[in-house]
PDB file of N, CA and C in Angstrom:
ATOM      1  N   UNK A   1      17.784  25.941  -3.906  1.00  0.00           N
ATOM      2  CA  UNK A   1      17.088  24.676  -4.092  1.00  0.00           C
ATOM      3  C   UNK A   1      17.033  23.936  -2.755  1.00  0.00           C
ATOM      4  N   UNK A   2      15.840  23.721  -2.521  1.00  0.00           N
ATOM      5  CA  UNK A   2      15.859  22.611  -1.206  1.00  0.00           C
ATOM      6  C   UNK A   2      16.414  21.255  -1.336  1.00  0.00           C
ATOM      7  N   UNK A   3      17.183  21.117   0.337  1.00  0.00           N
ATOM      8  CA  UNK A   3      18.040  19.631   0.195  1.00  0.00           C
ATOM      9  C   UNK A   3      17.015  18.953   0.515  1.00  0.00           C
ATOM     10  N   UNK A   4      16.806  17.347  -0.009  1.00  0.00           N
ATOM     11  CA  UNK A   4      16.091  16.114   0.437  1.00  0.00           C
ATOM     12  C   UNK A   4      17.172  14.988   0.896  1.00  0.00           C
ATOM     13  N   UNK A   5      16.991  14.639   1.914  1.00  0.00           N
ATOM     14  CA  UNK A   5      17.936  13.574   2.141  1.00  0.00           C
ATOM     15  C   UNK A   5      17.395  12.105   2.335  1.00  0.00           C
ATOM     16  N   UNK A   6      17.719  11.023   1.802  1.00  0.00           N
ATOM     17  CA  UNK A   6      17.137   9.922   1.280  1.00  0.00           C
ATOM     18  C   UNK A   6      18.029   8.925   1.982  1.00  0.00           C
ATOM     19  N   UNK A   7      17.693   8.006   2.889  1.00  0.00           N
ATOM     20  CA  UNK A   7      18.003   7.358   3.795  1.00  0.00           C
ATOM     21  C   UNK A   7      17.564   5.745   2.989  1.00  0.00           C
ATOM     22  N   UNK A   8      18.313   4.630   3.070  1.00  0.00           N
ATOM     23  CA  UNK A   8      18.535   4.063   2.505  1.00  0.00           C
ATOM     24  C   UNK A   8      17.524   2.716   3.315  1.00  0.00           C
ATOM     25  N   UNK A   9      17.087   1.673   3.226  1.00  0.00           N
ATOM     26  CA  UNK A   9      16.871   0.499   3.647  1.00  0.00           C
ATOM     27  C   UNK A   9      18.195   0.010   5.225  1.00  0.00           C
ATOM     28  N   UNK A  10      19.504   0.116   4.400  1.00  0.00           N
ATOM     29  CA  UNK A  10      20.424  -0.532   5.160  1.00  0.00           C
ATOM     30  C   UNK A  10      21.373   0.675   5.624  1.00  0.00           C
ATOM     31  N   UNK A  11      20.420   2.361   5.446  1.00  0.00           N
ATOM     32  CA  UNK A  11      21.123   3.193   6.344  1.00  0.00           C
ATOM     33  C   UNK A  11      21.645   3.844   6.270  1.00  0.00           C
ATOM     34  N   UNK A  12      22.016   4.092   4.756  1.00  0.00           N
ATOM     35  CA  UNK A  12      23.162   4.653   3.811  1.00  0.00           C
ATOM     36  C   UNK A  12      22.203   6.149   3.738  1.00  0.00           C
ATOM     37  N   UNK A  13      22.766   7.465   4.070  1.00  0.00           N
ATOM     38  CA  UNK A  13      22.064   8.302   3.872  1.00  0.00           C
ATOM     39  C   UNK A  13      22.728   9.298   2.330  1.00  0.00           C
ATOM     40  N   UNK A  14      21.413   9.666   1.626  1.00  0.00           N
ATOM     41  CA  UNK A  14      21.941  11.075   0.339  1.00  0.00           C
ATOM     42  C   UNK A  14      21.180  12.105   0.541  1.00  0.00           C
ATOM     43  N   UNK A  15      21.939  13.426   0.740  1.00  0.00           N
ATOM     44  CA  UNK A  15      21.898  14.816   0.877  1.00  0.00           C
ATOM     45  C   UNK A  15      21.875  14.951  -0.330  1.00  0.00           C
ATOM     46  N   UNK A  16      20.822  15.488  -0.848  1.00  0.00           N
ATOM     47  CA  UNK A  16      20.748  16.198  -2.488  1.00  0.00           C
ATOM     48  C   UNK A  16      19.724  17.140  -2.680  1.00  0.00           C
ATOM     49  N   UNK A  17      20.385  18.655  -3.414  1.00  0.00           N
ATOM     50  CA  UNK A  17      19.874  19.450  -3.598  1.00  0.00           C
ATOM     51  C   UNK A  17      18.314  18.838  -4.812  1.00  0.00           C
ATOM     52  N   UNK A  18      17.368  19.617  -4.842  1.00  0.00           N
ATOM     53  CA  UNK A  18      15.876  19.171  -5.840  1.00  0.00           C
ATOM     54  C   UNK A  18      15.937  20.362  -6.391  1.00  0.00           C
ATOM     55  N   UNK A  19      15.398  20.193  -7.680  1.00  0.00           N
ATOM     56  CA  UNK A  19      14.637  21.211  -8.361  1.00  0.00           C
ATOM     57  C   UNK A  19      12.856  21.094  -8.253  1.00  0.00           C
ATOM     58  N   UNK A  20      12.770  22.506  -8.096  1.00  0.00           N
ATOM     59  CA  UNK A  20      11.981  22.590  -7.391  1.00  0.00           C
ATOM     60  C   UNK A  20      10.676  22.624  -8.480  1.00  0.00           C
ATOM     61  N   UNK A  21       9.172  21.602  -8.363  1.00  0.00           N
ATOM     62  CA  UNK A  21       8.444  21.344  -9.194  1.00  0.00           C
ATOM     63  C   UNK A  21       8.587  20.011  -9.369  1.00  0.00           C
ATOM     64  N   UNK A  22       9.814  19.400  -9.774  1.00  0.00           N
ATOM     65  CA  UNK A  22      10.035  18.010  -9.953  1.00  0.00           C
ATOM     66  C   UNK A  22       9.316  17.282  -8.830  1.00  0.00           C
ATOM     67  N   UNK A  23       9.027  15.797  -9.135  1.00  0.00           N
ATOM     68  CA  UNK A  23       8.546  14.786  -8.058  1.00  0.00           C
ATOM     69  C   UNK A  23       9.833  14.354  -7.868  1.00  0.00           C
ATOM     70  N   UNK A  24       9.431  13.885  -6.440  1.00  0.00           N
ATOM     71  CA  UNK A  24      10.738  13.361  -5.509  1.00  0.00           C
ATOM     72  C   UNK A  24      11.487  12.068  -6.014  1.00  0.00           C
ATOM     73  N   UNK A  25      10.620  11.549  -6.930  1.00  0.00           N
ATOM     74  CA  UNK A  25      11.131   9.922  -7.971  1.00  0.00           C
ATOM     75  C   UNK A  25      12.048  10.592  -8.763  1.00  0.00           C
ATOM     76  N   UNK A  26      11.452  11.720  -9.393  1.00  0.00           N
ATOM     77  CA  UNK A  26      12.105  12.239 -10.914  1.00  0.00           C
ATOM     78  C   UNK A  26      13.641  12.533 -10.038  1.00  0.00           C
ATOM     79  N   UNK A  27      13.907  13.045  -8.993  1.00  0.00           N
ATOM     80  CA  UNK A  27      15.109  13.636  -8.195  1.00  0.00           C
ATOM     81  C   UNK A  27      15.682  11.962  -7.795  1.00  0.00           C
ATOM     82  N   UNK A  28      15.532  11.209  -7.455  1.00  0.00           N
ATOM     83  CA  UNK A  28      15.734  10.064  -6.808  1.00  0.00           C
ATOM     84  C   UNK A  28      16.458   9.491  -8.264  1.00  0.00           C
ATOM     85  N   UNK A  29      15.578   9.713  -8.829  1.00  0.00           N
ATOM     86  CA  UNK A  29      16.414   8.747  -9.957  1.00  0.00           C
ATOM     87  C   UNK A  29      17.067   9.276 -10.624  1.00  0.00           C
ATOM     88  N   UNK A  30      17.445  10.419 -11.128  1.00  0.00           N
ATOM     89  CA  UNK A  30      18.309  11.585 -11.291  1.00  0.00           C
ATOM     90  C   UNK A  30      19.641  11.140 -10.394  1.00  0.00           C
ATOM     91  N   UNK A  31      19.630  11.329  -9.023  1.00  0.00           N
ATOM     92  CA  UNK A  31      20.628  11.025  -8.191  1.00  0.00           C
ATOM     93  C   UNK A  31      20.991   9.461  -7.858  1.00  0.00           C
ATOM     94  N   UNK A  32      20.375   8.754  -8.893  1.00  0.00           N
ATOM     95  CA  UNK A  32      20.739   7.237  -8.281  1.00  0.00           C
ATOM     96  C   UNK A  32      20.669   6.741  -7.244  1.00  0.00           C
ATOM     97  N   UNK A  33      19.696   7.458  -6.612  1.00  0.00           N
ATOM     98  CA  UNK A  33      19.429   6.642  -5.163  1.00  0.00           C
ATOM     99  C   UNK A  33      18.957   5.596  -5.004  1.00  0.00           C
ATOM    100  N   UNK A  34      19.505   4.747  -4.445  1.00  0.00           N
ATOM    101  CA  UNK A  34      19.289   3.047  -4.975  1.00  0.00           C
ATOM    102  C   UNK A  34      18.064   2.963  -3.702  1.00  0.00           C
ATOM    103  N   UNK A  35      17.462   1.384  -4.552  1.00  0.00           N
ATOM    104  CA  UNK A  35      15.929   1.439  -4.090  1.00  0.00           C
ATOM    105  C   UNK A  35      14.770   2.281  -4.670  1.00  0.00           C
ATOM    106  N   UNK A  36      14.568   2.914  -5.254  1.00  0.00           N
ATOM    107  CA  UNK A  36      13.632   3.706  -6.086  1.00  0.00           C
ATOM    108  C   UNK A  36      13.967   3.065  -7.373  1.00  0.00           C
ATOM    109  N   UNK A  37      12.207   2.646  -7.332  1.00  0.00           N
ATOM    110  CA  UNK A  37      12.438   1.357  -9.243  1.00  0.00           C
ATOM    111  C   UNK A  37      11.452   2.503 -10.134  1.00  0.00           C
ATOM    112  N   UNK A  38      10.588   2.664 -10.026  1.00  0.00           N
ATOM    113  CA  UNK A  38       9.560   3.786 -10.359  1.00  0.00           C
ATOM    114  C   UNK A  38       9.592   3.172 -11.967  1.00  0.00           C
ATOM    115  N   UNK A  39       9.234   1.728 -12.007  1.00  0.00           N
ATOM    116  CA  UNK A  39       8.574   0.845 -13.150  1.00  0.00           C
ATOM    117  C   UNK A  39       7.676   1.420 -14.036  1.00  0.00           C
ATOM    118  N   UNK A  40       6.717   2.214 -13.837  1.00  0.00           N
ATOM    119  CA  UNK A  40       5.784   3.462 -14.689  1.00  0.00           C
ATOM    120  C   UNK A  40       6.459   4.369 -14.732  1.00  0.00           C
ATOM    121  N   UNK A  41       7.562   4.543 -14.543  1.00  0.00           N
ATOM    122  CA  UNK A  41       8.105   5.903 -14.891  1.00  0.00           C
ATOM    123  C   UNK A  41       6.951   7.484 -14.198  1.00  0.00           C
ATOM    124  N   UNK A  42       6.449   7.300 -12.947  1.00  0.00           N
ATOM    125  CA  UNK A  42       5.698   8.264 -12.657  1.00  0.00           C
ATOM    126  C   UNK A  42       4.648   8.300 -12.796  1.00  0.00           C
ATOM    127  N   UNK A  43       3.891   7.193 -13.552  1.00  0.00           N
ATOM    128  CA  UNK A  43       2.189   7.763 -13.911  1.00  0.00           C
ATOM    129  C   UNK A  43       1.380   7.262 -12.526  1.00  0.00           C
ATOM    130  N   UNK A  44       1.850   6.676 -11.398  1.00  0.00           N
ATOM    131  CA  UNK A  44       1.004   6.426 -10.365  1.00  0.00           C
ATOM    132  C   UNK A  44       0.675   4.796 -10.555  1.00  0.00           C
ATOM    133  N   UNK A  45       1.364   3.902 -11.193  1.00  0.00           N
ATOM    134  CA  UNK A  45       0.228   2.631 -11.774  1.00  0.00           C
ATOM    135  C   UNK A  45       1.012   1.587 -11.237  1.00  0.00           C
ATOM    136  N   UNK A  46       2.364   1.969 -10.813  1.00  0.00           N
ATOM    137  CA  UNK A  46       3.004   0.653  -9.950  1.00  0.00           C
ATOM    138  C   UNK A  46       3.449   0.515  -8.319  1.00  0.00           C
ATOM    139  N   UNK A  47       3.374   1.648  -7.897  1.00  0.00           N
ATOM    140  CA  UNK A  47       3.805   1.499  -6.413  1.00  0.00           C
ATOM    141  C   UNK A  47       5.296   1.180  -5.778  1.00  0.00           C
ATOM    142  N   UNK A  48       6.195   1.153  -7.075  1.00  0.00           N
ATOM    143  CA  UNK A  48       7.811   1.052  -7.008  1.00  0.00           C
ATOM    144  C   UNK A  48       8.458   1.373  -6.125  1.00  0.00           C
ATOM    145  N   UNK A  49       8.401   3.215  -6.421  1.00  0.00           N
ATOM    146  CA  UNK A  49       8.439   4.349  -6.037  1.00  0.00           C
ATOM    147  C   UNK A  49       8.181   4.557  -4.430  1.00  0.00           C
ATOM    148  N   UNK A  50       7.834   3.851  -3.943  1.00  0.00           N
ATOM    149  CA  UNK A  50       6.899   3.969  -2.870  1.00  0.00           C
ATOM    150  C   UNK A  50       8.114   4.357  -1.475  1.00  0.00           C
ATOM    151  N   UNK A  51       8.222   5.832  -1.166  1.00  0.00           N
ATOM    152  CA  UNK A  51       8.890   5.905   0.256  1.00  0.00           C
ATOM    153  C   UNK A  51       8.014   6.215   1.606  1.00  0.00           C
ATOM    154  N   UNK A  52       8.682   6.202   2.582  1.00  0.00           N
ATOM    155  CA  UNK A  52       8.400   6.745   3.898  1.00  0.00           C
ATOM    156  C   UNK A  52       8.889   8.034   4.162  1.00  0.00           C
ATOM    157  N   UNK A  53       8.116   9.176   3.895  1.00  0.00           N
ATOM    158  CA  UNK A  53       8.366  10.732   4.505  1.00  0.00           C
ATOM    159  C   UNK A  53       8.459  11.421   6.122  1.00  0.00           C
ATOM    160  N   UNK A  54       8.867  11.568   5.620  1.00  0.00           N
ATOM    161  CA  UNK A  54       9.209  12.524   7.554  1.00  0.00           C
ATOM    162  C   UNK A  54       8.267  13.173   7.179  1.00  0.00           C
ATOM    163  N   UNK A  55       7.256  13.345   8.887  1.00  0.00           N
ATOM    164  CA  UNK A  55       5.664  13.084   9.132  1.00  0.00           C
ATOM    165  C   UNK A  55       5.669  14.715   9.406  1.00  0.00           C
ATOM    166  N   UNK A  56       6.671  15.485   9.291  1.00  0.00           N
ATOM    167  CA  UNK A  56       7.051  16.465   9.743  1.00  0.00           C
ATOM    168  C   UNK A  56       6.319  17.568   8.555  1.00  0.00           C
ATOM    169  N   UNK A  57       6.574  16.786   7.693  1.00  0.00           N
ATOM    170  CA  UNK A  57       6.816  17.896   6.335  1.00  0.00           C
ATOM    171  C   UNK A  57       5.344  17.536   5.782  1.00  0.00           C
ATOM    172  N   UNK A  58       4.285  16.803   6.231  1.00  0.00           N
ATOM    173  CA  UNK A  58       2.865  16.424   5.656  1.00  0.00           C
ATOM    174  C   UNK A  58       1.794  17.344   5.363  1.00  0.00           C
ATOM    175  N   UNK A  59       2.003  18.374   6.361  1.00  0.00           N
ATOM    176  CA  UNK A  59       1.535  19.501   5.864  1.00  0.00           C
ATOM    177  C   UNK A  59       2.316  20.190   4.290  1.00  0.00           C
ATOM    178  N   UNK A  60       2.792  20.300   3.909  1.00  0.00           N
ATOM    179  CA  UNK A  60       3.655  20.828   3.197  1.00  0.00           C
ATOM    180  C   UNK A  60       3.810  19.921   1.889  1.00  0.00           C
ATOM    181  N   UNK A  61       3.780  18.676   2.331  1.00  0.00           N
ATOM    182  CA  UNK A  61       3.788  17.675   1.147  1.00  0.00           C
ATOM    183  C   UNK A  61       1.909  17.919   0.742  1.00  0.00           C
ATOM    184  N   UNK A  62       1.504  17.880   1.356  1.00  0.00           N
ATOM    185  CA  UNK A  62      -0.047  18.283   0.875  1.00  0.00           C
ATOM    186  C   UNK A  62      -0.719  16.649   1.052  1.00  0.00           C
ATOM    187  N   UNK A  63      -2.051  16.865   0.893  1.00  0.00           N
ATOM    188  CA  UNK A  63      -3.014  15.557   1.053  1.00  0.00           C
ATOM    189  C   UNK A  63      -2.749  14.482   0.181  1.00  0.00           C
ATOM    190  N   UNK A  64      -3.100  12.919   0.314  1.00  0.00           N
ATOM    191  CA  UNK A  64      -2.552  12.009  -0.246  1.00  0.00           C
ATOM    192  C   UNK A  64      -3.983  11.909  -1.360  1.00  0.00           C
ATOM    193  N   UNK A  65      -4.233  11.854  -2.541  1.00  0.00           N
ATOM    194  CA  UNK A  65      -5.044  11.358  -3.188  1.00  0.00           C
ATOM    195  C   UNK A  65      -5.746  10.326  -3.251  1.00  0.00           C
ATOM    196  N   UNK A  66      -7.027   9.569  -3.626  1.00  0.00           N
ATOM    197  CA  UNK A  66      -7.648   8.562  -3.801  1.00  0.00           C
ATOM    198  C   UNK A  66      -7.204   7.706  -4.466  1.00  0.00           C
ATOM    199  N   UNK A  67      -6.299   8.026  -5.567  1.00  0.00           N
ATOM    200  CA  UNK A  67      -5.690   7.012  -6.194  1.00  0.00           C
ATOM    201  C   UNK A  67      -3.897   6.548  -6.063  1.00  0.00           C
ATOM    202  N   UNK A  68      -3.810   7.767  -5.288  1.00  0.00           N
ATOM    203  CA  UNK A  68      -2.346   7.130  -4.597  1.00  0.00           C
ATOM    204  C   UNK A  68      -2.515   5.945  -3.304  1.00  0.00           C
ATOM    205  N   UNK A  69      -3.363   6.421  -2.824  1.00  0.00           N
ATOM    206  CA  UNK A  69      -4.002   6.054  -1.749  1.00  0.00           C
ATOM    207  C   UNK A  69      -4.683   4.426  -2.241  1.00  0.00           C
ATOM    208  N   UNK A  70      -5.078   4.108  -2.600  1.00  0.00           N
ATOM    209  CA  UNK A  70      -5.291   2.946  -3.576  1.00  0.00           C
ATOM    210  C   UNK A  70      -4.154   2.272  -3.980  1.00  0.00           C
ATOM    211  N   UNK A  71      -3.316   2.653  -4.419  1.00  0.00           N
ATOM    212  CA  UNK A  71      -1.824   2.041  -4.837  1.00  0.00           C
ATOM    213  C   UNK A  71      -1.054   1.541  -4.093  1.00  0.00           C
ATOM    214  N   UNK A  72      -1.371   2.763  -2.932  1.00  0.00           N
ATOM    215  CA  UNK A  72      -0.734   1.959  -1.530  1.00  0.00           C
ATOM    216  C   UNK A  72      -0.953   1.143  -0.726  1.00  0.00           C
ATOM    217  N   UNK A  73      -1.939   0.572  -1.467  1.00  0.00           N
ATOM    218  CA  UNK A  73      -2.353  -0.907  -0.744  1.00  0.00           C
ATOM    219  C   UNK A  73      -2.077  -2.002  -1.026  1.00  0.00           C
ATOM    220  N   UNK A  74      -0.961  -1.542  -2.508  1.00  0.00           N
ATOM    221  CA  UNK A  74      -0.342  -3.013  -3.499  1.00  0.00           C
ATOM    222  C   UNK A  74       1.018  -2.676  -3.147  1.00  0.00           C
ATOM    223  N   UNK A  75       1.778  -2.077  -2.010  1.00  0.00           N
ATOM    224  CA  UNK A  75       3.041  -1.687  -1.812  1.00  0.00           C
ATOM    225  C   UNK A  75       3.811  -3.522  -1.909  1.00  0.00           C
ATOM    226  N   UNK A  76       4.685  -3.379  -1.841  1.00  0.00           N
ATOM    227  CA  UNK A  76       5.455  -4.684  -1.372  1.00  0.00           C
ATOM    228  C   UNK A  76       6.542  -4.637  -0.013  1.00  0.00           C
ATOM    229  N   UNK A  77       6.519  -3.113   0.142  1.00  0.00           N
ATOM    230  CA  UNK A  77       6.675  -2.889   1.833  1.00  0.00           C
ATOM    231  C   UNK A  77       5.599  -2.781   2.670  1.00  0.00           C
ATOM    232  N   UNK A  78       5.098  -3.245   3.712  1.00  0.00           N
ATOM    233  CA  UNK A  78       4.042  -2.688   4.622  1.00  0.00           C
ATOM    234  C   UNK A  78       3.923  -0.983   4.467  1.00  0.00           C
ATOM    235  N   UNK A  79       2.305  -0.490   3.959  1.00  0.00           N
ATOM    236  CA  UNK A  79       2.132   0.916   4.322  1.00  0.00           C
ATOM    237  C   UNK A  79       2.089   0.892   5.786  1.00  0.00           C
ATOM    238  N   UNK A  80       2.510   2.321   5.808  1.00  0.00           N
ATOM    239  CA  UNK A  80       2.654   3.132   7.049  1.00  0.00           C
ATOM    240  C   UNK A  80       1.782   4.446   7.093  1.00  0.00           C
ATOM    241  N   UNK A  81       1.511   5.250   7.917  1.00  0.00           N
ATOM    242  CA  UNK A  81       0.954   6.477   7.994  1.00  0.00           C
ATOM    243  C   UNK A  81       1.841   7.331   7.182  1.00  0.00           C
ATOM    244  N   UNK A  82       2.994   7.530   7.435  1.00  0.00           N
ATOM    245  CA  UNK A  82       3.914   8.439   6.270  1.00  0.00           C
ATOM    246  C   UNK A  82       4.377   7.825   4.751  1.00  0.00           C
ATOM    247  N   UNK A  83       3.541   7.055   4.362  1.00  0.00           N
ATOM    248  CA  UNK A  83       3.603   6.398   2.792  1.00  0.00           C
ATOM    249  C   UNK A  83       3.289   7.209   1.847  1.00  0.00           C
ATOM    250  N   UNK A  84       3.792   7.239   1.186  1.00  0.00           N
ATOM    251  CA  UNK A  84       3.433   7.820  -0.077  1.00  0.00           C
ATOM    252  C   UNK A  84       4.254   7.537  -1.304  1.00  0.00           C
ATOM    253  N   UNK A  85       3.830   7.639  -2.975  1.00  0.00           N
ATOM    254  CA  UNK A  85       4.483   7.558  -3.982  1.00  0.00           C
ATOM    255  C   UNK A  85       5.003   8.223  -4.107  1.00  0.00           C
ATOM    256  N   UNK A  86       6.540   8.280  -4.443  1.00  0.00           N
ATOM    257  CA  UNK A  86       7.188   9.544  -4.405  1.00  0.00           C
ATOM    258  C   UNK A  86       7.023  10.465  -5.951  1.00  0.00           C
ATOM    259  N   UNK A  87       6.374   9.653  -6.599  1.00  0.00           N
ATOM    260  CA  UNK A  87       6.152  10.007  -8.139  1.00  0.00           C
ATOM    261  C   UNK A  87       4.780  11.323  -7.882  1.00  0.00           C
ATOM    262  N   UNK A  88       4.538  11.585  -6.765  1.00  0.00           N
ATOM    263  CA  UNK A  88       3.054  12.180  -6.643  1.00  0.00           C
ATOM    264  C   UNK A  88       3.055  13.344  -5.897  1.00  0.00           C
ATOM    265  N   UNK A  89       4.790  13.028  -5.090  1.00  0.00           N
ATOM    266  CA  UNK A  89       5.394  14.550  -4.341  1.00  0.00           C
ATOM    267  C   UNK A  89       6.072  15.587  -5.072  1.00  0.00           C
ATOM    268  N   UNK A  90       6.132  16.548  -5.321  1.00  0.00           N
ATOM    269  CA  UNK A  90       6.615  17.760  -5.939  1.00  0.00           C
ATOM    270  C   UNK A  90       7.186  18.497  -5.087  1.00  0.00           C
ATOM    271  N   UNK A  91       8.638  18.571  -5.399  1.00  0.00           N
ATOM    272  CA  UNK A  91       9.824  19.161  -4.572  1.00  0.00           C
ATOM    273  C   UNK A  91       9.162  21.205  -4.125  1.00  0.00           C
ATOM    274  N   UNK A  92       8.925  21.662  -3.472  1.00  0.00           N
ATOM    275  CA  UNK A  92       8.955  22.965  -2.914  1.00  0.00           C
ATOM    276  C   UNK A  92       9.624  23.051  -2.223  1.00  0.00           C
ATOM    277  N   UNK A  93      10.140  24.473  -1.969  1.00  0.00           N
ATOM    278  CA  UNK A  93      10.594  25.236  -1.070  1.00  0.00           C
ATOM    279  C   UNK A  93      10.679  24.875   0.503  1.00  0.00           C
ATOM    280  N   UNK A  94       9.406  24.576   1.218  1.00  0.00           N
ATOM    281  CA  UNK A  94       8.683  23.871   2.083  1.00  0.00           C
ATOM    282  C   UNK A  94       9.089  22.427   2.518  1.00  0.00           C
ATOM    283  N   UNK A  95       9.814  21.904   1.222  1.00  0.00           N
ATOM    284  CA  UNK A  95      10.336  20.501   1.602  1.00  0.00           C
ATOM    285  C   UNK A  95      12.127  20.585   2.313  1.00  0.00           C
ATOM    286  N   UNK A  96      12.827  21.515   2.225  1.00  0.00           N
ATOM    287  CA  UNK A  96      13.863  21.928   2.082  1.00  0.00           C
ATOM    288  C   UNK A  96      13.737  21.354   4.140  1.00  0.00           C
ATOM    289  N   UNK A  97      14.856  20.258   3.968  1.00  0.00           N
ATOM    290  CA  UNK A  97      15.689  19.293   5.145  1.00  0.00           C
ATOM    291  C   UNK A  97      14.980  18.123   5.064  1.00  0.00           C
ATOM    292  N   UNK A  98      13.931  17.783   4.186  1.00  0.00           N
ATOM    293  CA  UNK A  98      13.078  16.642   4.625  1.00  0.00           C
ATOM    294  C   UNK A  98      13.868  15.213   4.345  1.00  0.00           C
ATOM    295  N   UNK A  99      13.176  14.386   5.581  1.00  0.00           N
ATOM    296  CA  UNK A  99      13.934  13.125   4.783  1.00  0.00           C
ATOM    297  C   UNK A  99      12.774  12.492   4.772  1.00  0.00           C
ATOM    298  N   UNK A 100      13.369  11.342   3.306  1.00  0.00           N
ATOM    299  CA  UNK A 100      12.638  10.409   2.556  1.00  0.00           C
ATOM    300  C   UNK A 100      13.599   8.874   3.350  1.00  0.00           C
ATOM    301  N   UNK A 101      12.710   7.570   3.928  1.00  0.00           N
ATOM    302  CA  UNK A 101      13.212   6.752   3.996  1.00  0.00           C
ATOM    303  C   UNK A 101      12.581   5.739   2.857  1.00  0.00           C
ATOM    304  N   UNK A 102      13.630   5.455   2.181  1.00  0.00           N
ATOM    305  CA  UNK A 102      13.139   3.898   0.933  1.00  0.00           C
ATOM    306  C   UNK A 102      13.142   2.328   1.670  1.00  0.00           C
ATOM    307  N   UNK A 103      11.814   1.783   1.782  1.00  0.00           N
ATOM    308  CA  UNK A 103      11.573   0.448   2.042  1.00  0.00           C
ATOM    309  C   UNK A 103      12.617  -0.321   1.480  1.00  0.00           C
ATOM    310  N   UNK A 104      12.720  -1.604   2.268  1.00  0.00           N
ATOM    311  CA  UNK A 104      13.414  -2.554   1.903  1.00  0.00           C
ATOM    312  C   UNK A 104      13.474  -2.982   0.572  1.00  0.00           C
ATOM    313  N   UNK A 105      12.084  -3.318   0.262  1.00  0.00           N
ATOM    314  CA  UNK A 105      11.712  -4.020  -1.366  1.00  0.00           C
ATOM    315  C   UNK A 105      10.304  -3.131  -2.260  1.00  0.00           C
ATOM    316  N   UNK A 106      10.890  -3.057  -2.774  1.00  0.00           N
ATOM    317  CA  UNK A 106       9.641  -2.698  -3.953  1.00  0.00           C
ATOM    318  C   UNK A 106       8.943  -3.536  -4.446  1.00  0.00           C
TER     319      UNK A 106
END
């Protein structure tokens, strides 16, 4: 299983193995990684969820959609170029060392 490591607002880093298929929310909140609210529970409709990916792995995370992409314009952190919902990433093989940083506020 690939590790994701999830870096905190104030720095605090989590090393955690994913199952692989799952979105990176469904793993986040699984592991209690604080800062991930994911208020829709995954359907894309709140922007909770919302981390910063290592720009590294973008190939691999695959293209951002029109309607994620849309969502991320109601963030309550400033988007960035590496934004994305984490409800919309699906853990692979390919992701295995990546880190996820979680915004301050949702």
């Amino acid at each position: 299983m690939p590790t994701i490591t999830f870096i905190t607002a104030e720095g605090k880093q989590h090393a955690v193995t994913a199952e692989i298929g799952r979105s990176v929310m469904e793993i986040a909140l699984e592991k209690n990684i604080p800062g991930v609210v994911a208020e829709c529970n995954g359907s894309a409709a709140c922007a909770t969820c919302h981390c910063y990916f290592d720009p590294a792995f973008a190939a691999a995370i695959g293209p951002i959609g029109e309607h994620e992409s849309d969502m991320l314009d109601f963030t309550a952190s400033p988007r960035r170029p590496e934004s994305r919902l984490s409800c919309q990433v699906r853990v692979a093989d390919a992701l295995d060392g990546m880190t996820v940083h979680i915004p301050a506020v949702q």
